[in-house]
PDB file of N, CA and C in Angstrom:
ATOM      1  N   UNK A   1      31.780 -62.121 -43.518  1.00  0.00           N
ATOM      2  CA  UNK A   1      31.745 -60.692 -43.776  1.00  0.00           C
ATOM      3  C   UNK A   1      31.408 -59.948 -42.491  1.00  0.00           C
ATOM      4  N   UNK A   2      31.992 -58.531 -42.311  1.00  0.00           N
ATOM      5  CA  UNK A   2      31.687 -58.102 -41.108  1.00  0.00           C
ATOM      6  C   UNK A   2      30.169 -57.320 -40.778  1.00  0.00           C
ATOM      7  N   UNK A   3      30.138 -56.438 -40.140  1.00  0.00           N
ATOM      8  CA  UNK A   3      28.590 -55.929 -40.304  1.00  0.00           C
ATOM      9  C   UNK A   3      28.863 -54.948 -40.583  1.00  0.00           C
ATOM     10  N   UNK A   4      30.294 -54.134 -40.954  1.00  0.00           N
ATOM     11  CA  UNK A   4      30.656 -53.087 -41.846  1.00  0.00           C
ATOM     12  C   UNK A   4      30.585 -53.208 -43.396  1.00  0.00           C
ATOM     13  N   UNK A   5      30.966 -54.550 -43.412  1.00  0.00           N
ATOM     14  CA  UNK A   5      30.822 -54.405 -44.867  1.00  0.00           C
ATOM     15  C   UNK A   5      29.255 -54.679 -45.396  1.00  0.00           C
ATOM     16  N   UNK A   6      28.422 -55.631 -44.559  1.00  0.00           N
ATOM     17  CA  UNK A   6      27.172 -56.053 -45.152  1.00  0.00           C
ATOM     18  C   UNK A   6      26.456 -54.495 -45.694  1.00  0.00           C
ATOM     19  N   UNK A   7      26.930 -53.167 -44.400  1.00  0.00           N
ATOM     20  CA  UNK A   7      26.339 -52.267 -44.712  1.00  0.00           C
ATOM     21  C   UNK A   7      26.809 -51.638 -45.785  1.00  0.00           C
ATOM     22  N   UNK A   8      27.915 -51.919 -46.279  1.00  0.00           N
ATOM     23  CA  UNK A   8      28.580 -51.130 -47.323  1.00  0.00           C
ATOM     24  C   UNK A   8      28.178 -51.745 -48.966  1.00  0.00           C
ATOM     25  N   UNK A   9      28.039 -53.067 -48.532  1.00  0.00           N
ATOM     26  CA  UNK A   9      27.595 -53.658 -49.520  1.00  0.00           C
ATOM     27  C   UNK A   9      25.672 -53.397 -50.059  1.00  0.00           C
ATOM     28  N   UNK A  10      25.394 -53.472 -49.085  1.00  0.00           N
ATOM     29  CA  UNK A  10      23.655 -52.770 -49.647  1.00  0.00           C
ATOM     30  C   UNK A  10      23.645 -52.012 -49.903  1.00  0.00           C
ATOM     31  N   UNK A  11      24.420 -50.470 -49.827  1.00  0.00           N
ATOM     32  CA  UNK A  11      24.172 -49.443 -50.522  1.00  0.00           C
ATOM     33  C   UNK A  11      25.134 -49.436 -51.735  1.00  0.00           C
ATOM     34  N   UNK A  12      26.065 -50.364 -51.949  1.00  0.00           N
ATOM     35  CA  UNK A  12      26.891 -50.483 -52.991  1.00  0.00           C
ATOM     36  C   UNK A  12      25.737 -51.098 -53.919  1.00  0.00           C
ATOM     37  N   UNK A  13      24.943 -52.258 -53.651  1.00  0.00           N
ATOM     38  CA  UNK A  13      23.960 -52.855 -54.733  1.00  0.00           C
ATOM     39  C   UNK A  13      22.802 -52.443 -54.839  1.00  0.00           C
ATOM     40  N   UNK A  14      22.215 -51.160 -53.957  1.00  0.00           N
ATOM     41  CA  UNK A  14      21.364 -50.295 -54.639  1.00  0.00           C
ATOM     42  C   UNK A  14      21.552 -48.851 -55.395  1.00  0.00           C
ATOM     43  N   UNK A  15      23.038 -48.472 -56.045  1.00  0.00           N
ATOM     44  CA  UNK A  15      23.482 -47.787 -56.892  1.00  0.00           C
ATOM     45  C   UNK A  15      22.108 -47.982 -57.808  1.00  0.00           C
ATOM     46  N   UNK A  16      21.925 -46.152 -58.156  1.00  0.00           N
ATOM     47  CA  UNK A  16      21.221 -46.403 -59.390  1.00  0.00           C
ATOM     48  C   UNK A  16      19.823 -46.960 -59.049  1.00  0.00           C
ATOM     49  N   UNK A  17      19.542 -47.054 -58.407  1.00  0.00           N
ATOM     50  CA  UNK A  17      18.075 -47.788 -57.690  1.00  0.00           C
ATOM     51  C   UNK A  17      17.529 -46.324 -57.205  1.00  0.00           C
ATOM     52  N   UNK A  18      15.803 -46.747 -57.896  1.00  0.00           N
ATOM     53  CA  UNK A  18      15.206 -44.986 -57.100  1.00  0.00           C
ATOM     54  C   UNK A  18      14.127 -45.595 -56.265  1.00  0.00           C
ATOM     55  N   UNK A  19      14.758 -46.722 -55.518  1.00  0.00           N
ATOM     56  CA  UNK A  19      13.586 -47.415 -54.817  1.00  0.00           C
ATOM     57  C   UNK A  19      13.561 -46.197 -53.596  1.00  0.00           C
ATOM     58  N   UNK A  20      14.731 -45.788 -53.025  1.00  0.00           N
ATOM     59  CA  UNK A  20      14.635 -44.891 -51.792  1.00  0.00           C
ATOM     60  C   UNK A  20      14.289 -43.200 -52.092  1.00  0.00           C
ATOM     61  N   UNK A  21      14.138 -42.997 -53.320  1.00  0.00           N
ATOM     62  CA  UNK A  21      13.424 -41.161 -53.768  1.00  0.00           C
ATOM     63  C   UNK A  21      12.862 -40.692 -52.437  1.00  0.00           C
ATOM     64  N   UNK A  22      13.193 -40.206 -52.116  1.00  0.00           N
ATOM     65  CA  UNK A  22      12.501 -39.164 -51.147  1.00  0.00           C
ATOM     66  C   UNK A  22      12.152 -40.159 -49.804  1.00  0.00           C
ATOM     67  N   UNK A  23      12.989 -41.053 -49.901  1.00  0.00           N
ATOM     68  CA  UNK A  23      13.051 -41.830 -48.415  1.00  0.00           C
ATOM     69  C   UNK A  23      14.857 -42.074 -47.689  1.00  0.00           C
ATOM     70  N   UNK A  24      15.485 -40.791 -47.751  1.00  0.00           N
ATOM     71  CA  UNK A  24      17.006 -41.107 -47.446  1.00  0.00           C
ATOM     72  C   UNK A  24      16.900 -42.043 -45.916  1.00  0.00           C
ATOM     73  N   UNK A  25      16.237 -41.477 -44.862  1.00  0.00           N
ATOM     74  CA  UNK A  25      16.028 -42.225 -43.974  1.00  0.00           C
ATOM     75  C   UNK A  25      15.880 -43.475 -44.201  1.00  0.00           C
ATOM     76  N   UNK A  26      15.258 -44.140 -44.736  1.00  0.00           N
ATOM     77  CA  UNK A  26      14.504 -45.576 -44.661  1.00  0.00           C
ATOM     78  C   UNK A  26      15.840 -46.237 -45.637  1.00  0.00           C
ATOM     79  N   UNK A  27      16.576 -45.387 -46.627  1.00  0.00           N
ATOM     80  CA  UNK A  27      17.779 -45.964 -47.507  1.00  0.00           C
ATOM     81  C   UNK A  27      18.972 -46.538 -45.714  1.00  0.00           C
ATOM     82  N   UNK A  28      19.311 -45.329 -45.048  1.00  0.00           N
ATOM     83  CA  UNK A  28      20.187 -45.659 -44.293  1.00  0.00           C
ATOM     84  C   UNK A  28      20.163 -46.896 -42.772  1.00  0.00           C
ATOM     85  N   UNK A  29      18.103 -46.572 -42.672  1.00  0.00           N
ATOM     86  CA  UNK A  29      18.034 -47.513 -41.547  1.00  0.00           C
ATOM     87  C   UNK A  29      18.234 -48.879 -42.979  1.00  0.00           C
ATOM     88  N   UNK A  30      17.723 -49.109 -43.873  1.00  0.00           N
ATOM     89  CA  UNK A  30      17.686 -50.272 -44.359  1.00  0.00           C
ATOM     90  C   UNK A  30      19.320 -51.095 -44.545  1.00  0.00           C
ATOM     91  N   UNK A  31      20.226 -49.578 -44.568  1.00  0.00           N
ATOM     92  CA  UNK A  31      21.725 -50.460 -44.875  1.00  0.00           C
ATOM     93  C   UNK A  31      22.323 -50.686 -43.564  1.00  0.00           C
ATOM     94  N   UNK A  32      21.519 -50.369 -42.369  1.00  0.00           N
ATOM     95  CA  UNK A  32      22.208 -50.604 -40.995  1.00  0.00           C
ATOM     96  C   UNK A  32      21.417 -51.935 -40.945  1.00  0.00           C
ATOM     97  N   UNK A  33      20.363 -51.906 -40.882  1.00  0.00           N
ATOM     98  CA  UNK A  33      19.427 -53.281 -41.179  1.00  0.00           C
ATOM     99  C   UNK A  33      20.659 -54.443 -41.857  1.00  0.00           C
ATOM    100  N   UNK A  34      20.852 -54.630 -42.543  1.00  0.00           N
ATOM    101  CA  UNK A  34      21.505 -55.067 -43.491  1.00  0.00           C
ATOM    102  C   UNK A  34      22.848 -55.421 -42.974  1.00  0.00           C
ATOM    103  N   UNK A  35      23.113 -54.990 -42.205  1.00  0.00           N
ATOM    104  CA  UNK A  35      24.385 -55.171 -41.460  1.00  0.00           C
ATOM    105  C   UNK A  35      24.287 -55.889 -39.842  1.00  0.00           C
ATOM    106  N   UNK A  36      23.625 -55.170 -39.226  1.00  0.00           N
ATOM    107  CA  UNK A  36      23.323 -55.760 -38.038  1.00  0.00           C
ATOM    108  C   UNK A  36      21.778 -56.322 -37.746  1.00  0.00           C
ATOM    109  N   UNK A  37      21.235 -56.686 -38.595  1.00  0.00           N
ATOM    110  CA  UNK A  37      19.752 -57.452 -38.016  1.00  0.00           C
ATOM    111  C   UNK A  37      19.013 -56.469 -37.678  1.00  0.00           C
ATOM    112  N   UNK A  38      18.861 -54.980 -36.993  1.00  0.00           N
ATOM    113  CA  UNK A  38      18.656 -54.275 -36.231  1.00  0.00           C
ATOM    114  C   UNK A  38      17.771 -52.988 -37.046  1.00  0.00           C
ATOM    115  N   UNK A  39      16.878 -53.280 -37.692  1.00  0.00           N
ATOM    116  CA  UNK A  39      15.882 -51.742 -38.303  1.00  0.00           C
ATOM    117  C   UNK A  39      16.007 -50.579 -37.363  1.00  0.00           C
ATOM    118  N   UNK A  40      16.651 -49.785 -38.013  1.00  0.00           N
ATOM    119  CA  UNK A  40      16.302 -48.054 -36.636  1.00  0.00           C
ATOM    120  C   UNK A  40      15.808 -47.386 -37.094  1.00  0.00           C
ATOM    121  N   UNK A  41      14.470 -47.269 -36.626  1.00  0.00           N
ATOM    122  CA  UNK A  41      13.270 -46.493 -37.123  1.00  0.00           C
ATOM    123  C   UNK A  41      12.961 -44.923 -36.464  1.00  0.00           C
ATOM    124  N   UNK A  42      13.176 -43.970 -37.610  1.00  0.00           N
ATOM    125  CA  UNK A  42      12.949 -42.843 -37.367  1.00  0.00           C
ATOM    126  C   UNK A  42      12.127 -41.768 -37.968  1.00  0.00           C
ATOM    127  N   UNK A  43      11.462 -41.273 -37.722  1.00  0.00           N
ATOM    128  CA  UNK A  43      10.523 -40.581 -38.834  1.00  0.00           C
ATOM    129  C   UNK A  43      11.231 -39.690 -39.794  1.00  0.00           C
ATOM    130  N   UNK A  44      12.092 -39.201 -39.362  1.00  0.00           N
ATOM    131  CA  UNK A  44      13.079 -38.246 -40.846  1.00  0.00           C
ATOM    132  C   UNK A  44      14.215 -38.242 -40.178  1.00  0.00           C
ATOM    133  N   UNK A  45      14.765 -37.842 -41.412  1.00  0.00           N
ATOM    134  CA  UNK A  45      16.703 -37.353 -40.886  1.00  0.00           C
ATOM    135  C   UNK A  45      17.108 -36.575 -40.216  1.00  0.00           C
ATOM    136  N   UNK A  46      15.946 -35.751 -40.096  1.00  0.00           N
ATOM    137  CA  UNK A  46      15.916 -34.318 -38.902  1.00  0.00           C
ATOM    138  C   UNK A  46      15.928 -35.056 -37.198  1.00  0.00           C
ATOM    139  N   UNK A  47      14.779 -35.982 -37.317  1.00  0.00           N
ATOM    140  CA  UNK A  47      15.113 -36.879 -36.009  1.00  0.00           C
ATOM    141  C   UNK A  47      15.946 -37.690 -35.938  1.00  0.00           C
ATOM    142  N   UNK A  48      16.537 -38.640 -36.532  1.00  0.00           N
ATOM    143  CA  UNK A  48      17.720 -39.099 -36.442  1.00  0.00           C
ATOM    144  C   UNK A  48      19.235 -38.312 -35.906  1.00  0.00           C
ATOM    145  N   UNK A  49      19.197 -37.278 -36.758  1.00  0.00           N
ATOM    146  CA  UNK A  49      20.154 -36.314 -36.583  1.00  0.00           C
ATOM    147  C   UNK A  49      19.878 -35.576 -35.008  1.00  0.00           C
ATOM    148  N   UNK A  50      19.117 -35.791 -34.654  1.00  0.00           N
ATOM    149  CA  UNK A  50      18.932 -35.199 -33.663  1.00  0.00           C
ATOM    150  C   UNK A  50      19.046 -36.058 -32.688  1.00  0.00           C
ATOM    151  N   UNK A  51      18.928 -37.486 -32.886  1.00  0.00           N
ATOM    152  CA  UNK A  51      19.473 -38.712 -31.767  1.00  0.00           C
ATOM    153  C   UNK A  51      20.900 -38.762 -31.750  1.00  0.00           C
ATOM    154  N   UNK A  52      21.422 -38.600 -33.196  1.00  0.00           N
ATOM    155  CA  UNK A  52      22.707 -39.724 -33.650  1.00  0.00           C
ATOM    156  C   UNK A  52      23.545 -38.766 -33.730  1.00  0.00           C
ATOM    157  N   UNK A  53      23.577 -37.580 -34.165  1.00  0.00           N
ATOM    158  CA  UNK A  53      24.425 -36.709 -34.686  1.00  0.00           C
ATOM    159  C   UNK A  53      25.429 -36.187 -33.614  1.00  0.00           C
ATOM    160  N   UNK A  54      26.558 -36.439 -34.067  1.00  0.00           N
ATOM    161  CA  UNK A  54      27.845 -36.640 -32.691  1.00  0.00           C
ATOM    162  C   UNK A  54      28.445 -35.166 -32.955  1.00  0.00           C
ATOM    163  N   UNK A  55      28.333 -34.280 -31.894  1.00  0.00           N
ATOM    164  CA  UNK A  55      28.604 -32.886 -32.037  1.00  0.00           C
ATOM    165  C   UNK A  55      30.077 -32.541 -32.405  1.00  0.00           C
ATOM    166  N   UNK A  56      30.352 -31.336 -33.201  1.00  0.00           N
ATOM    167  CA  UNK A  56      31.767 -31.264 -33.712  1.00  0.00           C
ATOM    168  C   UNK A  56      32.368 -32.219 -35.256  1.00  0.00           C
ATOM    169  N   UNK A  57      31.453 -32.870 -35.610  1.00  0.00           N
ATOM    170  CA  UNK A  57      32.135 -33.456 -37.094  1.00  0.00           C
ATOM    171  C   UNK A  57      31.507 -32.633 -38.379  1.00  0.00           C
ATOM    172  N   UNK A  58      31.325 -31.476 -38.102  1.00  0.00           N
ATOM    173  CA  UNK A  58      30.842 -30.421 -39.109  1.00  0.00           C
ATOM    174  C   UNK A  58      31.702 -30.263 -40.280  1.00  0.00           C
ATOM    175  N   UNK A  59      33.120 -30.026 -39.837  1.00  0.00           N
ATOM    176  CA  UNK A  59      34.076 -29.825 -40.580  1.00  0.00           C
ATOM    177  C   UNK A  59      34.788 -31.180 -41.091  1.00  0.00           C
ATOM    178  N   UNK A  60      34.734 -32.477 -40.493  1.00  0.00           N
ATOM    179  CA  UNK A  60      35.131 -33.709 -40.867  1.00  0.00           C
ATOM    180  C   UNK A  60      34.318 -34.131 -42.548  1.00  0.00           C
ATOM    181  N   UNK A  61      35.127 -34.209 -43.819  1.00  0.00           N
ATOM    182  CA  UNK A  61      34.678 -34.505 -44.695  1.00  0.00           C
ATOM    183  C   UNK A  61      35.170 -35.797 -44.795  1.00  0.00           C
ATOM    184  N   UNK A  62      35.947 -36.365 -44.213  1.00  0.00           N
ATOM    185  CA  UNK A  62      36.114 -37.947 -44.041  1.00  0.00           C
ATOM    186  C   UNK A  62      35.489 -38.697 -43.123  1.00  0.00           C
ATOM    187  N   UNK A  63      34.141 -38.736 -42.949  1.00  0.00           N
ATOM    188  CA  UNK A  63      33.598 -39.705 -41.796  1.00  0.00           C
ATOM    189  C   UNK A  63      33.639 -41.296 -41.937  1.00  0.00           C
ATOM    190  N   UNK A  64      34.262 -41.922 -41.153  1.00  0.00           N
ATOM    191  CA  UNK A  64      34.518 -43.188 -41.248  1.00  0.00           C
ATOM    192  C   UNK A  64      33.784 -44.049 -41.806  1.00  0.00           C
ATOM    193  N   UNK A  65      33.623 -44.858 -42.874  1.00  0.00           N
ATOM    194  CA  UNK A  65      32.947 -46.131 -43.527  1.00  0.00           C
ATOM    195  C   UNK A  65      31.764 -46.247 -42.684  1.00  0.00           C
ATOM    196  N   UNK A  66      30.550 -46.178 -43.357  1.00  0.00           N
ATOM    197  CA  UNK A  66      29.897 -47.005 -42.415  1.00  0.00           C
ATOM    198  C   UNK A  66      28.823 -45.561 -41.781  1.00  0.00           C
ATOM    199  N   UNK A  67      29.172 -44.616 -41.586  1.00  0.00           N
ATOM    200  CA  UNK A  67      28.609 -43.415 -40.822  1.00  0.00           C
ATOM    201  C   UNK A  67      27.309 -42.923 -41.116  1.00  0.00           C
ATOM    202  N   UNK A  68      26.455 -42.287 -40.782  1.00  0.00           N
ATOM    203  CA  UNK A  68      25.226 -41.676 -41.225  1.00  0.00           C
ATOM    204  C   UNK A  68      25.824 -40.203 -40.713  1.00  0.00           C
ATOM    205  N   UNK A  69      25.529 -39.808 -41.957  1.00  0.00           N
ATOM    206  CA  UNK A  69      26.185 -38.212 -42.582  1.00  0.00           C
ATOM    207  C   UNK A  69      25.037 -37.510 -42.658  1.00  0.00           C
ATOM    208  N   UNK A  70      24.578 -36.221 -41.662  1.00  0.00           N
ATOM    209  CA  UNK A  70      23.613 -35.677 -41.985  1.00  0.00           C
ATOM    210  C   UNK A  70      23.785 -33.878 -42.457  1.00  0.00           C
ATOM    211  N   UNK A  71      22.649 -33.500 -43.057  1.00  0.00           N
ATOM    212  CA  UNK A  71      22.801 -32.114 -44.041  1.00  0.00           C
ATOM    213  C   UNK A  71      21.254 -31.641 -43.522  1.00  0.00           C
ATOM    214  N   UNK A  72      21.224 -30.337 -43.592  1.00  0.00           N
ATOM    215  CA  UNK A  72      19.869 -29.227 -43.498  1.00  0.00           C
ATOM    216  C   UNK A  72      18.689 -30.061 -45.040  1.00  0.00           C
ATOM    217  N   UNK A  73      19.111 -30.622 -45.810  1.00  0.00           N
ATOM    218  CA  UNK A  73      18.539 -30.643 -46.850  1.00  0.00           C
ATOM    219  C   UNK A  73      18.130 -29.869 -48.032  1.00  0.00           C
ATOM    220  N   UNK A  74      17.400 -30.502 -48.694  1.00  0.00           N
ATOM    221  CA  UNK A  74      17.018 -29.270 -50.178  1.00  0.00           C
ATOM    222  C   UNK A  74      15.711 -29.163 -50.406  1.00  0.00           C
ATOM    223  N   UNK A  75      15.309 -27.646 -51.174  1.00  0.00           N
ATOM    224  CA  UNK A  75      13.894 -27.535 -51.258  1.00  0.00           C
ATOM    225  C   UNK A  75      13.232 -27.717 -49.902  1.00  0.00           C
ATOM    226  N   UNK A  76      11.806 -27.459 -50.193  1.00  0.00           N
ATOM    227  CA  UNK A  76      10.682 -27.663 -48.985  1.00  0.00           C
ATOM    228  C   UNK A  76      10.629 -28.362 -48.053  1.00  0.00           C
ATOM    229  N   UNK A  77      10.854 -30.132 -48.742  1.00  0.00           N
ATOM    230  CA  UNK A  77      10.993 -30.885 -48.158  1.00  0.00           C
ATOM    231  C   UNK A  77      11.843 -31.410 -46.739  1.00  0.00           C
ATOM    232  N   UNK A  78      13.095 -30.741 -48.092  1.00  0.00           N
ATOM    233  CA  UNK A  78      14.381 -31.031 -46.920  1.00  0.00           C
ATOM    234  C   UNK A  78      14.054 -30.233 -46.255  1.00  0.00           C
ATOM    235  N   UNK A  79      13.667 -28.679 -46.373  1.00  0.00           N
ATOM    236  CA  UNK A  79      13.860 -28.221 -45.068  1.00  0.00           C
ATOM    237  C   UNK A  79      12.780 -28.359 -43.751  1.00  0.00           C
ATOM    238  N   UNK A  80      11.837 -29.597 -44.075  1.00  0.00           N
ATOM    239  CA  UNK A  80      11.229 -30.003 -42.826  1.00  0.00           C
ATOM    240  C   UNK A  80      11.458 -30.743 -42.365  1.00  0.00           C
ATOM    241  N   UNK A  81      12.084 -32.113 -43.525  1.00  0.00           N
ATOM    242  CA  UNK A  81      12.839 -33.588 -43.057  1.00  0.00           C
ATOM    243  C   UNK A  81      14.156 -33.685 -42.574  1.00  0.00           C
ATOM    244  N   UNK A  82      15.124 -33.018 -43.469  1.00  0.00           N
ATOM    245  CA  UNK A  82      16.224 -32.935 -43.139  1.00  0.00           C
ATOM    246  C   UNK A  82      17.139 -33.984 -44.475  1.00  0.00           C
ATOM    247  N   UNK A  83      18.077 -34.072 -44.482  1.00  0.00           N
ATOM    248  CA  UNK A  83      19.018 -35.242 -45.098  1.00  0.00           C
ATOM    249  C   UNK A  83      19.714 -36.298 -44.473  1.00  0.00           C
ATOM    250  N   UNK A  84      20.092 -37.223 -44.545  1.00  0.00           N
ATOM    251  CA  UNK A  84      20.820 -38.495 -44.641  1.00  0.00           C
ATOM    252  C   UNK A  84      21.491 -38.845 -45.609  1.00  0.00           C
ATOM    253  N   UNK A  85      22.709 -39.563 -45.418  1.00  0.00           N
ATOM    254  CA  UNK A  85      23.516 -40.165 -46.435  1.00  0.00           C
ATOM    255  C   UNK A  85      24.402 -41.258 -45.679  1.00  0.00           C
ATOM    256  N   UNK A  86      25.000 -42.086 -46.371  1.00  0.00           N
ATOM    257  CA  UNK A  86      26.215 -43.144 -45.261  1.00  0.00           C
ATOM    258  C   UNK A  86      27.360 -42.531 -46.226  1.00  0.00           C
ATOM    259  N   UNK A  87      28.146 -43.207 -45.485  1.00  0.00           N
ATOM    260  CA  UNK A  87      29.626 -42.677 -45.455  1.00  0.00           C
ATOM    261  C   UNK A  87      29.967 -43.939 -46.217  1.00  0.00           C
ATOM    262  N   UNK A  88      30.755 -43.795 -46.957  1.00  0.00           N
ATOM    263  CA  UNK A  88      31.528 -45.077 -47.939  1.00  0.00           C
ATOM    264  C   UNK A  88      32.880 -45.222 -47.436  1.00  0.00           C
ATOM    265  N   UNK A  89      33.342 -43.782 -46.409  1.00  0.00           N
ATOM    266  CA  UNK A  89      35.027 -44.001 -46.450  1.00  0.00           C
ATOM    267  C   UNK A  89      35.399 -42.815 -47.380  1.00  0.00           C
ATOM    268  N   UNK A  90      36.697 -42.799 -46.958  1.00  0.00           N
ATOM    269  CA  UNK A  90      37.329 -41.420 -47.614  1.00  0.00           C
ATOM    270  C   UNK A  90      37.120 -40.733 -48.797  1.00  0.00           C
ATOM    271  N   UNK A  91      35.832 -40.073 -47.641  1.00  0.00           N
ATOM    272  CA  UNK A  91      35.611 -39.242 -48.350  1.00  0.00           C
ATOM    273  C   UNK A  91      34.275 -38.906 -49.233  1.00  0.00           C
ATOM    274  N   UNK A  92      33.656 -40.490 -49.524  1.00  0.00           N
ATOM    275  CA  UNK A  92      33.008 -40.244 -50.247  1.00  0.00           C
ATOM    276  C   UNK A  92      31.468 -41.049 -49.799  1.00  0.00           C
ATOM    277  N   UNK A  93      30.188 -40.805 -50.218  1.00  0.00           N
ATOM    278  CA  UNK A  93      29.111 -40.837 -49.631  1.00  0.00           C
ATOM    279  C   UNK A  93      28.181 -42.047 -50.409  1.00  0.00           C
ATOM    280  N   UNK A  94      27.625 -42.728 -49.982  1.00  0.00           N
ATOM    281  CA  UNK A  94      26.286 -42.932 -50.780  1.00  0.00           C
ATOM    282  C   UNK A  94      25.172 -42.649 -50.429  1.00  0.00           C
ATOM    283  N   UNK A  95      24.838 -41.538 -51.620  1.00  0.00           N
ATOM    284  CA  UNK A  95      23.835 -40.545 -51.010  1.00  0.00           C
ATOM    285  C   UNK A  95      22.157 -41.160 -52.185  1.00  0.00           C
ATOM    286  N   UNK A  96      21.401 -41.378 -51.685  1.00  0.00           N
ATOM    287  CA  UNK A  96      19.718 -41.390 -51.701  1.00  0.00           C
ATOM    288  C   UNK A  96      18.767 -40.426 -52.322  1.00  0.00           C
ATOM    289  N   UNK A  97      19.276 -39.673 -53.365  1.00  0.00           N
ATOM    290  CA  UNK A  97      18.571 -38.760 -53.946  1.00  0.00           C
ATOM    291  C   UNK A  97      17.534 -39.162 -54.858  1.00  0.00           C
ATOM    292  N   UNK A  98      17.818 -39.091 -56.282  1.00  0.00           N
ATOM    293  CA  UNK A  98      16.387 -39.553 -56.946  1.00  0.00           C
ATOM    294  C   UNK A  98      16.635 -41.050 -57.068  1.00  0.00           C
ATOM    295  N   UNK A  99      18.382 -41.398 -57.290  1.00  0.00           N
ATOM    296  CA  UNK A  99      19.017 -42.302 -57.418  1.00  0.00           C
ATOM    297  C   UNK A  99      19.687 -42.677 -56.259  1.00  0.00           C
ATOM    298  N   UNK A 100      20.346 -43.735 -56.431  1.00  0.00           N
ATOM    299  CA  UNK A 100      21.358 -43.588 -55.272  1.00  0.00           C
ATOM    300  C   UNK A 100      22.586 -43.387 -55.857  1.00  0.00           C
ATOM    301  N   UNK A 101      23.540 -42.519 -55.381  1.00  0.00           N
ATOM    302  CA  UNK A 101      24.943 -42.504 -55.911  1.00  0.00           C
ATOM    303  C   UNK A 101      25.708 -42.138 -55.343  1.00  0.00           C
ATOM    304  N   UNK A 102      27.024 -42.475 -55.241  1.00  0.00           N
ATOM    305  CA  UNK A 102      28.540 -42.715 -54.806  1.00  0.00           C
ATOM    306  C   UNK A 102      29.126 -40.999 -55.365  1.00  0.00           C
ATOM    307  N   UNK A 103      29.090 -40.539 -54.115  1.00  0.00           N
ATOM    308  CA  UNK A 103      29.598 -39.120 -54.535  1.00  0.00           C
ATOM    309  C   UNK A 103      30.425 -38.663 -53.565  1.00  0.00           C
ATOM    310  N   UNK A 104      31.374 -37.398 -53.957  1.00  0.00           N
ATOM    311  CA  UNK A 104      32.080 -36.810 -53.536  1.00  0.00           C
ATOM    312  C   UNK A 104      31.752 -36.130 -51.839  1.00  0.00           C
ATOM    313  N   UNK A 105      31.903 -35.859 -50.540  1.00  0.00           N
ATOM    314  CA  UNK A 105      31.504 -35.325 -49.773  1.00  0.00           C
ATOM    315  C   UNK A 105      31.611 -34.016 -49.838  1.00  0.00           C
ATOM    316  N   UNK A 106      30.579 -32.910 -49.776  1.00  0.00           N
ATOM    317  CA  UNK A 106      31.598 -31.500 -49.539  1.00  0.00           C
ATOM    318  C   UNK A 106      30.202 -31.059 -48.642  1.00  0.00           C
ATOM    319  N   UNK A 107      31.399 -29.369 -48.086  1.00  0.00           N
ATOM    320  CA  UNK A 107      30.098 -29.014 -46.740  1.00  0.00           C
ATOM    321  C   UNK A 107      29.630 -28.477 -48.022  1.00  0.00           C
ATOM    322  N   UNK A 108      28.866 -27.730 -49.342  1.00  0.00           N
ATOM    323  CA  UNK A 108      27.738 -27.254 -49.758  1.00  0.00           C
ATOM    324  C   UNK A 108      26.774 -28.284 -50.045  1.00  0.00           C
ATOM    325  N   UNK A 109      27.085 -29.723 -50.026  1.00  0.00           N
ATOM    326  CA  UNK A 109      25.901 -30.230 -50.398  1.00  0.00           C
ATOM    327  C   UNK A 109      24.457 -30.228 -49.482  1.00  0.00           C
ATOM    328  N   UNK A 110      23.703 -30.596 -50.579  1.00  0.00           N
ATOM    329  CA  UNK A 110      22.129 -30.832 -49.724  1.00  0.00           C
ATOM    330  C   UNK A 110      21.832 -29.304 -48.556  1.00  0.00           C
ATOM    331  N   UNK A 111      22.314 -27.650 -49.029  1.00  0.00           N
ATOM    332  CA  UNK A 111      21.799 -27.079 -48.018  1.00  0.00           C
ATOM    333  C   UNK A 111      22.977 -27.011 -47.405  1.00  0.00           C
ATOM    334  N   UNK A 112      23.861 -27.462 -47.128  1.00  0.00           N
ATOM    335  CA  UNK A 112      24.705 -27.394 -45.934  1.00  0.00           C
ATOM    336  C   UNK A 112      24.750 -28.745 -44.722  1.00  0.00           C
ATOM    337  N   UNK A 113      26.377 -29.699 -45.509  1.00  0.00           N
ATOM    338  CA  UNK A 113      26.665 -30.388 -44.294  1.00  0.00           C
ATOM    339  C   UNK A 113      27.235 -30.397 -42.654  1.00  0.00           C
ATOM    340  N   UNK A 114      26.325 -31.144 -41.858  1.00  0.00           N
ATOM    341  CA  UNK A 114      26.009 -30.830 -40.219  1.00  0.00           C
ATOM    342  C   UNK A 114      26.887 -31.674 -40.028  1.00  0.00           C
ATOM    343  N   UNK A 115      27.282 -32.594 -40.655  1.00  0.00           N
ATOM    344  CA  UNK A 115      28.627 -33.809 -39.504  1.00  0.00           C
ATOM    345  C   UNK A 115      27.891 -35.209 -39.827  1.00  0.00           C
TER     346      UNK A 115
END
């Protein structure tokens, strides 16, 4: 298996799992984990996004398999942490909310998607 799919596959088998509630970060370092051996430890999605976030894919609602997709977030929280999600591929996300779930990408989610 490649280290695309290992990552695709951990967030495929924590569907429905609220082990990551209010930890989207720690959901996405854990499915890069999961893929390449490699934990990337960041204190929120606001810092991540602020390492990782590749300028100009604002408008890209197809980010390639595999991607860390970041948003302004929701409520209080988000708006000090920020959001995270991975990219499943066209189009669609597995996103870390109370649950985890396989959803549609669009720019209104979570606040407004950044790329």
């Amino acid at each position: 298996m490649s280290q695309l799919d290992l990552i695709l596959q951990y967030a495929q088998n924590h569907l429905g799992s609220s082990r990551f509630h209010g930890k989207c970060q720690a959901f996405v370092a854990k499915c890069y984990e999961a893929g390449t051996g490699v934990f990337i430890s960041c204190a929120s999605a606001k810092i991540s996004r602020q390492r990782y976030l590749r300028e100009g894919t604002a408008n890209d609602l197809f980010p390639p398999a595999g991607a860390a997709v970041y948003f302004n977030g929701d409520g209080e929280m988000g708006k000090l942490y920020g959001h995270v999600a991975l990219s499943a591929g066209g189009g669609m996300l597995y996103d870390p909310v109370a649950t985890v779930v396989k959803c549609s990408l669009t720019k209104s989610m979570h606040n407004g998607y950044l790329g």
